[in-house]
N, C-alpha and C. Protein backbone atom coordinates (compact mmCIF):
# COMPACT_ATOMS: atom_id res chain seq x y z
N UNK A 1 -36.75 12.19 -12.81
CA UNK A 1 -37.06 10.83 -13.17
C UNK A 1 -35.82 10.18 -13.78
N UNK A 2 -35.68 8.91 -13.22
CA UNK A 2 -34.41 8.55 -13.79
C UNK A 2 -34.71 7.55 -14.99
N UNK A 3 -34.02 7.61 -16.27
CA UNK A 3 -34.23 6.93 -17.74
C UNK A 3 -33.50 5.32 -16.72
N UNK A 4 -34.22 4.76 -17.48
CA UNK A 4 -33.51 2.63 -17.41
C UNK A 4 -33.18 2.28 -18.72
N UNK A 5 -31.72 2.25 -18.95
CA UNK A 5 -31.82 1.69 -20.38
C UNK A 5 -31.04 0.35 -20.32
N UNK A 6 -30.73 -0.11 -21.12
CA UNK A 6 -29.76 -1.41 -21.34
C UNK A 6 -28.57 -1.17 -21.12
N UNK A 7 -27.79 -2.13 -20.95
CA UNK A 7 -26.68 -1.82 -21.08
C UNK A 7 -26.07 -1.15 -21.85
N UNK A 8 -26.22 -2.07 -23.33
CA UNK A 8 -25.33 -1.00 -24.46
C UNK A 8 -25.66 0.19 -24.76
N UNK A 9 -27.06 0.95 -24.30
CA UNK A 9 -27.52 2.00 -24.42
C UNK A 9 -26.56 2.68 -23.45
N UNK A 10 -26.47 2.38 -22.29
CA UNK A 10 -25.68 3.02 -21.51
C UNK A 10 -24.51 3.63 -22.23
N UNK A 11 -23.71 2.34 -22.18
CA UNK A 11 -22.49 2.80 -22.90
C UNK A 11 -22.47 3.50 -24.01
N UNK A 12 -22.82 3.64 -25.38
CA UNK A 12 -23.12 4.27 -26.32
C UNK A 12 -23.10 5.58 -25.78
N UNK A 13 -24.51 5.67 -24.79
CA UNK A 13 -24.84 7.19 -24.48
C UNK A 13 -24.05 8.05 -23.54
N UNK A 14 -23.15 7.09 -22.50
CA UNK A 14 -22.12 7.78 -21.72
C UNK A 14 -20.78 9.07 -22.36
N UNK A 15 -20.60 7.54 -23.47
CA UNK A 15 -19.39 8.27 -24.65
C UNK A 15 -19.61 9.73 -25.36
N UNK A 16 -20.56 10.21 -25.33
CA UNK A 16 -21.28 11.16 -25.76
C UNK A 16 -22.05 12.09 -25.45
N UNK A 17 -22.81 12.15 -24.37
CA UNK A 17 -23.63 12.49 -23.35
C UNK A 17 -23.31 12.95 -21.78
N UNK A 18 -22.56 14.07 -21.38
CA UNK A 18 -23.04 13.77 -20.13
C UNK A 18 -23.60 14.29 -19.42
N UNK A 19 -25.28 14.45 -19.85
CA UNK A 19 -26.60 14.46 -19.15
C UNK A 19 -26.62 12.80 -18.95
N UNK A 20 -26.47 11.91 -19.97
CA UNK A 20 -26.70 10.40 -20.00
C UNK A 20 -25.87 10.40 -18.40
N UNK A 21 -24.72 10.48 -18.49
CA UNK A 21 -23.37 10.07 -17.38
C UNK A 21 -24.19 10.35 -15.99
N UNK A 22 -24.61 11.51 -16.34
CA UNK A 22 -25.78 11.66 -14.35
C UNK A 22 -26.91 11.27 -14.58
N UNK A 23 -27.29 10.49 -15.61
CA UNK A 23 -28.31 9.44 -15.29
C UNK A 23 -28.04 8.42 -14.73
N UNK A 24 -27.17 8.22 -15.24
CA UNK A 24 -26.38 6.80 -15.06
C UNK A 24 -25.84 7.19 -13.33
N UNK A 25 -25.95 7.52 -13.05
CA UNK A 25 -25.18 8.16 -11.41
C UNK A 25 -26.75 8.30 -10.68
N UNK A 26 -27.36 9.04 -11.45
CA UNK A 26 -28.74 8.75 -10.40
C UNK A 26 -29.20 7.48 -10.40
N UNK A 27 -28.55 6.37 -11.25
CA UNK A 27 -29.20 4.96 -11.78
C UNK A 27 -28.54 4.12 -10.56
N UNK A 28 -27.45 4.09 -10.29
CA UNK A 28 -26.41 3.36 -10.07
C UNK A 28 -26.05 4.25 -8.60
N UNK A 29 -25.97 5.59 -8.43
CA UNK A 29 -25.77 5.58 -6.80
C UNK A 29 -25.85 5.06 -5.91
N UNK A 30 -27.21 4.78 -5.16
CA UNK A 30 -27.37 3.73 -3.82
C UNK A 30 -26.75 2.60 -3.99
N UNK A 31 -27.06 1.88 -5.73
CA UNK A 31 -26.30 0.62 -5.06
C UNK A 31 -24.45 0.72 -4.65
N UNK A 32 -23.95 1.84 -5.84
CA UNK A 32 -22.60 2.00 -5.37
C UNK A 32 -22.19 2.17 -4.26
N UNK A 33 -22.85 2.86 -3.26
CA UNK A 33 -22.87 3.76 -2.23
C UNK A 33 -23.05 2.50 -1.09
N UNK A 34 -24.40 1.79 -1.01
CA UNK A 34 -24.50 0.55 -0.30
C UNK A 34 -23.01 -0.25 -0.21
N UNK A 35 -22.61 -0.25 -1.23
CA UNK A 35 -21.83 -1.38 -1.25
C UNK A 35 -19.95 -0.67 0.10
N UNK A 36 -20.13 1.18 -0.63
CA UNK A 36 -19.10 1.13 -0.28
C UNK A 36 -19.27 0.94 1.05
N UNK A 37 -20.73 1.84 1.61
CA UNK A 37 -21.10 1.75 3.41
C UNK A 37 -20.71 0.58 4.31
N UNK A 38 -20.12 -0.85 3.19
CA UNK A 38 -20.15 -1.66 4.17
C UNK A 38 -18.96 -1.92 4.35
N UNK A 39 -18.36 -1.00 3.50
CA UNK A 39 -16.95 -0.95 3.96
C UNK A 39 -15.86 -0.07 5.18
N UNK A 40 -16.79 1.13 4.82
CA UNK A 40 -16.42 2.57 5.59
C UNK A 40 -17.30 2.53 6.60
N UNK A 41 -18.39 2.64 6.75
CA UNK A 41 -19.29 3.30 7.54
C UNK A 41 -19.54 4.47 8.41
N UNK A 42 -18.70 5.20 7.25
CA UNK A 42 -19.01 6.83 7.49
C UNK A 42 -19.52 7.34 6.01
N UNK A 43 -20.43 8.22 6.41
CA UNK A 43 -21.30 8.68 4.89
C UNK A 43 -20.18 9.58 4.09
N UNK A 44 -19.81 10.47 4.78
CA UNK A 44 -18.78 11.40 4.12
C UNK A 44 -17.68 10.74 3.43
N UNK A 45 -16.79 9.68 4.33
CA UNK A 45 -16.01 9.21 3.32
C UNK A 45 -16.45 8.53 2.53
N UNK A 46 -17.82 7.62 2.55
CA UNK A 46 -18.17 7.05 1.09
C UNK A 46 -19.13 7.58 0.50
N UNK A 47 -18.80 9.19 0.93
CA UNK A 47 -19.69 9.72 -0.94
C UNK A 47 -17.98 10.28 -1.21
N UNK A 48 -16.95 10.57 -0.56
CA UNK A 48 -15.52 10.53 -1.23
C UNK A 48 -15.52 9.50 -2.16
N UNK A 49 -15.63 8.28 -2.30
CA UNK A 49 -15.44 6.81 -2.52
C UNK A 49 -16.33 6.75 -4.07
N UNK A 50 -17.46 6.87 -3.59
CA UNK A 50 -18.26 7.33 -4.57
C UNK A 50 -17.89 7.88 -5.79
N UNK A 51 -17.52 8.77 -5.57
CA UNK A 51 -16.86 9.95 -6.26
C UNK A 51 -15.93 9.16 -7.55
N UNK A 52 -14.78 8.99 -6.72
CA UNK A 52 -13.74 8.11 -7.43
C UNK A 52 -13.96 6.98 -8.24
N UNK A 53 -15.29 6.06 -7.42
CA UNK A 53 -15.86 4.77 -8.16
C UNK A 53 -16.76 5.56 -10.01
N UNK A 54 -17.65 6.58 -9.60
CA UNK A 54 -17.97 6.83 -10.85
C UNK A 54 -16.83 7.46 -12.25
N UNK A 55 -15.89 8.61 -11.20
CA UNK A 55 -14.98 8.72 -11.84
C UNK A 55 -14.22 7.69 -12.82
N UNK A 56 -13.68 6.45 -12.25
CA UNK A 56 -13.27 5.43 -12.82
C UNK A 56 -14.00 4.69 -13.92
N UNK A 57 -15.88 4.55 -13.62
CA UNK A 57 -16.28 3.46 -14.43
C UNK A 57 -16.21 4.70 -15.66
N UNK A 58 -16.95 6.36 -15.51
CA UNK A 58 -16.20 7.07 -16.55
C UNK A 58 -15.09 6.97 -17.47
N UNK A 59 -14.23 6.56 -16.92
CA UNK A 59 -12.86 6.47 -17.93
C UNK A 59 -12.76 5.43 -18.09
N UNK A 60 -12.86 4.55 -17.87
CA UNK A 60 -13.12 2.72 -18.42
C UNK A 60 -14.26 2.38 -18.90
N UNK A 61 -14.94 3.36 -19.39
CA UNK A 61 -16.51 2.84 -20.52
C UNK A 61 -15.72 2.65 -21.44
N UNK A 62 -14.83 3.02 -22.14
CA UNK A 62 -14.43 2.38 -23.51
C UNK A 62 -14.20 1.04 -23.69
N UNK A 63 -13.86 0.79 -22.96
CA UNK A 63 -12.87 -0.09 -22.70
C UNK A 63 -13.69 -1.41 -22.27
N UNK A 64 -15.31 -1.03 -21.54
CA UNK A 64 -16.41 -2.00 -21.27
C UNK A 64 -16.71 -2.65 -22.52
N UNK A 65 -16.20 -4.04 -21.82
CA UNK A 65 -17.64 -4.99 -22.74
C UNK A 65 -19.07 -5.28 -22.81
N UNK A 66 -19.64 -4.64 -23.15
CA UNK A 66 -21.30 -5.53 -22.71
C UNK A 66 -21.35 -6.85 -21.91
N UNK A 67 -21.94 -6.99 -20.59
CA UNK A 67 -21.98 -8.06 -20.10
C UNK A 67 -21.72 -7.53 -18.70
N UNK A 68 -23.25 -7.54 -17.80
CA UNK A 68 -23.50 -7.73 -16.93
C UNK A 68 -22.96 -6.26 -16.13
N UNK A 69 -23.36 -5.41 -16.60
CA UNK A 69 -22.85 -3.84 -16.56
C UNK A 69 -22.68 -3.81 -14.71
N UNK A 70 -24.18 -4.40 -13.72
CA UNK A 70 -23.97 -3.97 -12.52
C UNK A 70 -23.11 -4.59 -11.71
N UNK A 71 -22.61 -5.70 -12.38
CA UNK A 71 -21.54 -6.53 -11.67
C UNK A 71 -20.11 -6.19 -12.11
N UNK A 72 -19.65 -5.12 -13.24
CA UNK A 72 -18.89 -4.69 -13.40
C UNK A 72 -18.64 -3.59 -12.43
N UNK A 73 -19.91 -2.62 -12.52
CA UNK A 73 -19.88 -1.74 -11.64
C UNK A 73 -19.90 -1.99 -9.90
N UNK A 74 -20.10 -2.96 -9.67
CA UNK A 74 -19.84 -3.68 -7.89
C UNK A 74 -18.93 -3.89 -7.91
N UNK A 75 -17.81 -4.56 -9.18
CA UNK A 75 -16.53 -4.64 -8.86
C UNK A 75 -15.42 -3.56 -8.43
N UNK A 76 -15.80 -2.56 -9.49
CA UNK A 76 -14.85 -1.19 -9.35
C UNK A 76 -15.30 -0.48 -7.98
N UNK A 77 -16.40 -0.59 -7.37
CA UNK A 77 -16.58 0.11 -6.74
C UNK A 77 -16.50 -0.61 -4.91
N UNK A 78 -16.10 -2.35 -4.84
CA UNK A 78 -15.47 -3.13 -4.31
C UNK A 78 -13.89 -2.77 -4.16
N UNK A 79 -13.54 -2.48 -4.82
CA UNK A 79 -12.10 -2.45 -5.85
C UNK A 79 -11.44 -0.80 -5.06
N UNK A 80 -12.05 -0.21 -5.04
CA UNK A 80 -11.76 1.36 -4.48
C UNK A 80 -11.94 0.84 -3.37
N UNK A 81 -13.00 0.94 -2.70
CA UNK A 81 -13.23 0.78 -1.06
C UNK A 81 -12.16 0.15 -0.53
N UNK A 82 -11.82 -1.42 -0.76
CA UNK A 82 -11.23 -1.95 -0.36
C UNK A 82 -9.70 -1.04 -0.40
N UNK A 83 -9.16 -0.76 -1.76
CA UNK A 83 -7.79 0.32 -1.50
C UNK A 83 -8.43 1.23 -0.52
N UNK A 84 -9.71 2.07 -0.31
CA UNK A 84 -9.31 3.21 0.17
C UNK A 84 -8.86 2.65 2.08
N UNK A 85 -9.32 1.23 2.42
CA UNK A 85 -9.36 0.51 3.52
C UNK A 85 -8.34 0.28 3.57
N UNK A 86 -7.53 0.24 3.24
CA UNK A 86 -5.72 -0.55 2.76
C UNK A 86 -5.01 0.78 3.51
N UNK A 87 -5.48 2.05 2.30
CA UNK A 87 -4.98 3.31 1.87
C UNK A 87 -4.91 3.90 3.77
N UNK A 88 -6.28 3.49 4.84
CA UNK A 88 -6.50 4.38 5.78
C UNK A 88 -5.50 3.17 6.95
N UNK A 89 -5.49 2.01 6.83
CA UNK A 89 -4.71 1.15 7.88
C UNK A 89 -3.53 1.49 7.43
N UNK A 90 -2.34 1.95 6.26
CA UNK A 90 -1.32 2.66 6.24
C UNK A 90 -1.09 3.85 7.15
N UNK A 91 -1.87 4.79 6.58
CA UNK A 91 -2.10 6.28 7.28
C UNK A 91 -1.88 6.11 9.12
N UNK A 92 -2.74 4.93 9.59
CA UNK A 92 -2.65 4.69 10.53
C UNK A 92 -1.56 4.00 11.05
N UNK A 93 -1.10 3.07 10.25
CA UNK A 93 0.17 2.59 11.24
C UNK A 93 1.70 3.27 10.59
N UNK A 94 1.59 4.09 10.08
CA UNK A 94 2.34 5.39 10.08
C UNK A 94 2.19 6.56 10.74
N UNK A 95 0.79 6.69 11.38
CA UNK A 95 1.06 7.37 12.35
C UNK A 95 1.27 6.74 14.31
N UNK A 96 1.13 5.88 14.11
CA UNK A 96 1.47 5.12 15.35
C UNK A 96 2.95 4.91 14.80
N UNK A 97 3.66 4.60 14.38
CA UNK A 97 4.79 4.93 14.05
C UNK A 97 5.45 5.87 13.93
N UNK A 98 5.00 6.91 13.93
CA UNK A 98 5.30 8.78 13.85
C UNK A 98 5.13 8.84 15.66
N UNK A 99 4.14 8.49 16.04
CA UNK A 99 4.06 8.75 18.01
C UNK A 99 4.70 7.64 18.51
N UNK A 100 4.87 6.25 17.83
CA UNK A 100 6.36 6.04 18.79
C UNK A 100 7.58 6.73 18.87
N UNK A 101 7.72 7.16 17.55
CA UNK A 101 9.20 8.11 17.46
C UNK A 101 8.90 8.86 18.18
N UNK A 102 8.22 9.84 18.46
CA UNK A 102 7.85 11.08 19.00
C UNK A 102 7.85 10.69 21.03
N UNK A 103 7.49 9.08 21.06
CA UNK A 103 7.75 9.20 22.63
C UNK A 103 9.28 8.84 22.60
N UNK A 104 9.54 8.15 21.70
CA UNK A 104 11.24 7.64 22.14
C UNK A 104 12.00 9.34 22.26
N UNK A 105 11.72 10.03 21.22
CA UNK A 105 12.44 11.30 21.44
C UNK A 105 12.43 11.95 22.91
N UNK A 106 11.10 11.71 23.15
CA UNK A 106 11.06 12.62 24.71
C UNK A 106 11.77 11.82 25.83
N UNK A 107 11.98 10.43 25.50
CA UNK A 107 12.62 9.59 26.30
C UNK A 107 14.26 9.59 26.03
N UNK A 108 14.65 10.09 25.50
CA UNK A 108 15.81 10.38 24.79
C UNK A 108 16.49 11.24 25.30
N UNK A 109 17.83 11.91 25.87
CA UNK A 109 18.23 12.45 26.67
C UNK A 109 19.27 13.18 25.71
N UNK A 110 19.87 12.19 25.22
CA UNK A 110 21.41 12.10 24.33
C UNK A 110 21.37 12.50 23.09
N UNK A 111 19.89 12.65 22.19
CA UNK A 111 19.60 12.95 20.71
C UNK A 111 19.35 13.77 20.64
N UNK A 112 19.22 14.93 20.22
CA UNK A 112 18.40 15.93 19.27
C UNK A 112 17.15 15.32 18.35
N UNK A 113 15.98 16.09 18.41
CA UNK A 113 14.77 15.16 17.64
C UNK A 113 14.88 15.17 16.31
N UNK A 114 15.99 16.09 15.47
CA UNK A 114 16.39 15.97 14.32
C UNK A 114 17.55 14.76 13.86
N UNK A 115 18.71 14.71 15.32
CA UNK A 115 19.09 13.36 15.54
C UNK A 115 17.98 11.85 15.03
N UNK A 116 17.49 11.72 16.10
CA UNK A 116 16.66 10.71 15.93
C UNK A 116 15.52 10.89 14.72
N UNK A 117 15.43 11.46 13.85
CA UNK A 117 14.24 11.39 13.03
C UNK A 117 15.18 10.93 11.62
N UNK A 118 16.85 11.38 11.67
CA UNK A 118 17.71 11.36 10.51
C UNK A 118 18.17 9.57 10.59
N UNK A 119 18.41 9.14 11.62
CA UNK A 119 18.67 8.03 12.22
C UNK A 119 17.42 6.84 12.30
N UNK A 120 16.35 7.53 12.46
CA UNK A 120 14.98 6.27 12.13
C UNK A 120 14.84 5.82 10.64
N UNK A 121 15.25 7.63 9.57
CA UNK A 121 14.60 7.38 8.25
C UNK A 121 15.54 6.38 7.75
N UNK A 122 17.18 6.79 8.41
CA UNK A 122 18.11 5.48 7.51
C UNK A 122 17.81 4.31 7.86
N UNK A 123 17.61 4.30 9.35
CA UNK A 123 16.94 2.46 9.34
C UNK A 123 16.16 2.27 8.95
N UNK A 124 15.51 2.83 8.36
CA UNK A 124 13.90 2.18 7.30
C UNK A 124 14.32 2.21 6.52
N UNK A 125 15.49 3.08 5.61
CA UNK A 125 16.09 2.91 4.15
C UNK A 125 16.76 1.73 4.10
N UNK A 126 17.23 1.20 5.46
CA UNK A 126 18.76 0.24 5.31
C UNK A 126 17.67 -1.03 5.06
N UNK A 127 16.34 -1.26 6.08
CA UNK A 127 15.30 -2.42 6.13
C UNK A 127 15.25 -2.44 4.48
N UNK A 128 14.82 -1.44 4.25
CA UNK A 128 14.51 -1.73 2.50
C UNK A 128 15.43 -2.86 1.85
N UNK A 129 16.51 -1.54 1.84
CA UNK A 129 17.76 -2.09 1.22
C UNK A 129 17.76 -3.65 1.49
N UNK A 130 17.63 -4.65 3.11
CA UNK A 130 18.16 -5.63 3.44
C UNK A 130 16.88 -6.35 2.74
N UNK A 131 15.56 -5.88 2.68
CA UNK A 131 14.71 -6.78 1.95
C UNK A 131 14.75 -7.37 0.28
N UNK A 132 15.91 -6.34 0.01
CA UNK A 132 15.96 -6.46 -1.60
C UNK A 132 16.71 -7.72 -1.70
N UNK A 133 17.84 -8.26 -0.62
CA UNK A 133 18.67 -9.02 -0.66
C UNK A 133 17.91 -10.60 -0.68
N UNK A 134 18.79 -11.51 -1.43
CA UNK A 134 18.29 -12.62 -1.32
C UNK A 134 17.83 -13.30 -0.23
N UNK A 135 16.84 -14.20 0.05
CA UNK A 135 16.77 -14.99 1.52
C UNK A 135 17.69 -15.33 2.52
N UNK A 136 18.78 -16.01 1.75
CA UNK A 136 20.13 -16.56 2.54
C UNK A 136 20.64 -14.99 3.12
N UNK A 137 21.02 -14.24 2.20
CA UNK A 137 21.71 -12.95 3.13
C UNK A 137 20.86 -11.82 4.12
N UNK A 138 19.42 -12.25 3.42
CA UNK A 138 18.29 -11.36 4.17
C UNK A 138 18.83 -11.65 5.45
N UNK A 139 18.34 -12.91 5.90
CA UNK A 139 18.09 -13.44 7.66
C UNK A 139 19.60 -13.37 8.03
N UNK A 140 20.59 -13.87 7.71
CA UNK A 140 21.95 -13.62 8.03
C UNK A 140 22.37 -12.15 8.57
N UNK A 141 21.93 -10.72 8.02
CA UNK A 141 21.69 -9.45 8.05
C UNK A 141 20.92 -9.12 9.05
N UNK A 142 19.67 -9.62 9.32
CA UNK A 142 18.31 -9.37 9.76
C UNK A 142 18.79 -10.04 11.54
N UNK A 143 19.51 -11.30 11.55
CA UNK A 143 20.12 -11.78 12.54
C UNK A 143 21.31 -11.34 13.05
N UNK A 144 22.22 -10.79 12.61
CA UNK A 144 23.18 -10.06 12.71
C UNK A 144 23.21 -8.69 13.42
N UNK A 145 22.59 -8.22 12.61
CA UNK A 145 22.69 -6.39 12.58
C UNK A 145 21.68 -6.07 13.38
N UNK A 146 20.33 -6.73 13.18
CA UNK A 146 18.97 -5.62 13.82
C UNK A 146 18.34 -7.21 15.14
N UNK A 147 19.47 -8.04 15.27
CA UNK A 147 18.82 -9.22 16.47
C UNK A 147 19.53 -9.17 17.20
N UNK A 148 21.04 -8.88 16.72
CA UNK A 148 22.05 -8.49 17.18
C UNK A 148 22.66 -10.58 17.79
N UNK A 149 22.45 -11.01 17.28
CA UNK A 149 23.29 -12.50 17.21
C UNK A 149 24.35 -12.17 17.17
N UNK A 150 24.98 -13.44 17.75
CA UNK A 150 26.64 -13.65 17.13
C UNK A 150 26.43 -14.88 15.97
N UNK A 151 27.66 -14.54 15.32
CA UNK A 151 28.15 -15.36 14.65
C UNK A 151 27.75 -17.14 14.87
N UNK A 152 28.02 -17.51 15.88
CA UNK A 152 27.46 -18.95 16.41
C UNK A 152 26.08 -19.44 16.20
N UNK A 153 25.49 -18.07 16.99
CA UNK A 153 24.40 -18.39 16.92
C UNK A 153 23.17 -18.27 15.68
N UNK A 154 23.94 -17.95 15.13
CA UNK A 154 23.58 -17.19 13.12
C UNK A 154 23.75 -19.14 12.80
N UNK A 155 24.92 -19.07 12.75
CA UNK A 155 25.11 -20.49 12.38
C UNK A 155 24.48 -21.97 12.67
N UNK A 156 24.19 -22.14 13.98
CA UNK A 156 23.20 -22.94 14.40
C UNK A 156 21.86 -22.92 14.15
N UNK A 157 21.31 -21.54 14.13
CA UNK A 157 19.88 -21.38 13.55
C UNK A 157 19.96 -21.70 11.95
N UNK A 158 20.91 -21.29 11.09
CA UNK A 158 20.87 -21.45 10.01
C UNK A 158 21.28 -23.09 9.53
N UNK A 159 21.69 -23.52 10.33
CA UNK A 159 22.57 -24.47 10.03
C UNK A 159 23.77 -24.69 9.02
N UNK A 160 24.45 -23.98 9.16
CA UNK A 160 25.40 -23.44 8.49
C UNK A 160 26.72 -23.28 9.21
N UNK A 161 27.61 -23.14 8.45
CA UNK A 161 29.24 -22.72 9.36
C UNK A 161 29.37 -21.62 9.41
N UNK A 162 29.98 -21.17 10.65
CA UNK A 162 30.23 -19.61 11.03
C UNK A 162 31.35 -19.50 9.68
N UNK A 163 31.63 -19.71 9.24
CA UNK A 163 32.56 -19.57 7.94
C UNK A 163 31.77 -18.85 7.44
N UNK A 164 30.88 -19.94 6.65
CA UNK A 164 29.30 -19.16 5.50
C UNK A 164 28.94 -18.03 6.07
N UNK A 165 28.52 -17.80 7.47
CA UNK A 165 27.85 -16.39 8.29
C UNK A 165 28.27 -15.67 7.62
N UNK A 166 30.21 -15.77 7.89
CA UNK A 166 31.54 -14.26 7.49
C UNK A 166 30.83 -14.27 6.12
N UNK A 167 30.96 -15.16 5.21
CA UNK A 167 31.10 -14.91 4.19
C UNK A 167 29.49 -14.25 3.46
N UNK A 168 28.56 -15.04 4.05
CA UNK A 168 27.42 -14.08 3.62
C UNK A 168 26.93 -12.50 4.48
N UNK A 169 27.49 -12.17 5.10
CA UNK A 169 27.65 -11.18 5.87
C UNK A 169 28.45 -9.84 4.87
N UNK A 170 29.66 -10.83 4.82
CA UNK A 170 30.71 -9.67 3.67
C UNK A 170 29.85 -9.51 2.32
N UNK A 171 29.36 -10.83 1.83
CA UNK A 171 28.83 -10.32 0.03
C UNK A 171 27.48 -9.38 0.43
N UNK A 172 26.68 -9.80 1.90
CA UNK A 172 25.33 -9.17 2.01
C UNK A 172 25.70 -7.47 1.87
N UNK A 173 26.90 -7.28 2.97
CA UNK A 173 27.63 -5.71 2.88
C UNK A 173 27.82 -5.02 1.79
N UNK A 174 28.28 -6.04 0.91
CA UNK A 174 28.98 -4.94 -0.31
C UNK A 174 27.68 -4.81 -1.26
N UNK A 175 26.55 -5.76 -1.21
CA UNK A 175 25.72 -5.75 -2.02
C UNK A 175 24.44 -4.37 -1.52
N UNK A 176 24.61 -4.20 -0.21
CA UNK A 176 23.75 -2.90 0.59
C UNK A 176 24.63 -1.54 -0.01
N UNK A 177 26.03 -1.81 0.24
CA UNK A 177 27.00 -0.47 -0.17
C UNK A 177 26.42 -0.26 -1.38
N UNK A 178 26.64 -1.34 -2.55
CA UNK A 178 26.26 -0.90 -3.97
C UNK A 178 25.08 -0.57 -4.49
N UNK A 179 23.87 -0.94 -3.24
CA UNK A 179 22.23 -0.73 -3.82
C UNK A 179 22.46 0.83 -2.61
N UNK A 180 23.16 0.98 -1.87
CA UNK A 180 22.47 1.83 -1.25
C UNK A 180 23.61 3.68 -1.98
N UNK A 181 24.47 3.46 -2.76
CA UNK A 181 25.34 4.29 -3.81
C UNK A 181 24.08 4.81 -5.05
N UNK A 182 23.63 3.26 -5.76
CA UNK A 182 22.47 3.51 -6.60
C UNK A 182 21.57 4.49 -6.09
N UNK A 183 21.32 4.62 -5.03
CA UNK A 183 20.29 5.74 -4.45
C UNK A 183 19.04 5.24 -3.84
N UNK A 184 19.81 4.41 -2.68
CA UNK A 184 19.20 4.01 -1.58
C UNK A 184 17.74 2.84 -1.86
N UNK A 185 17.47 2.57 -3.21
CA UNK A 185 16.08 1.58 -3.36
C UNK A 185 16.60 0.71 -4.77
């Protein structure tokens, strides 16, 4: 049988109790669980989800104010799902990114797959690196190096003088040399 208490009973009794804490879990499951299903819609990963959502409102009862306990608890448990949804479209377009590398290698004649895997990670280090850079030298870089423009045509899109290009080209360089010495981020 599951106890119904108030809110502040809750809390009080969580801090202290945890027979209270799996009441509160037999209280509050389905709806947690509902909420994550409509995110996942696989049972297994959202009793994973689950898991983590009670875990959390656990260690943030102190820290609860009285006020409107199940809408606190829809939030945190909104709040996970949604990362763990974030967390699985990463996973995924890192691995579609892992099997493009993996066909370019077989298409590859001239590399070694240790070649090409040493050579992908620096161009994702160098992308970093060029994102840290201001706007003006970002696209100047970004047009340059990985669009492979000329000079002219840097300039016309930017509207700018192939002068400015050289010159934001050279400060964009030395500013990658010196972030990428710091240790590459």
């Amino acid at each position: 049988m599951v106890a119904v208490w108030s809110e502040e009973s809750w809390v009080d009794r969580i801090a202290n109790d945890t027979q209270a804490f799996e009441a509160f879990i037999d209280q509050y499951k389905a709806y947690v669980f509902a909420i994550i299903f409509r995110f996942v819609k696989n049972e297994h990963d959202a009793q994973d989800i689950a898991q983590e959502v009670f875990f959390q409102i656990y260690r943030s009862m102190a820290s609860y104010q009285p006020n409107h306990l199940k809408a606190w608890i829809g939030k945190i448990t909104t709040n996970k799902a949604i990362d763990w949804k974030r967390k699985q479209t990463r996973i995924k377009e890192q691995s579609e990114s892992c099997q493009g590398l993996v066909e370019n290698m077989a298409k590859s004649e001239d590399h070694s797959p240790e070649e090409m895997i040493i050579k992908s990670e620096g161009e994702a280090c160098l992308r970093r690196l060029v994102a840290s850079l201001s706007p003006h030298y970002q696209r100047v870089v970004v047009k340059y190096h990985f669009q492979h423009k000329s000079y002219q045509q840097i300039a016309r899109e930017e509207g700018i003088s192939v002068k400015t290009v050289e010159s934001r080209l050279y400060r964009a360089r030395k500013l990658l040399r010196e972030r990428w010495k710091e240790g590459g981020e």
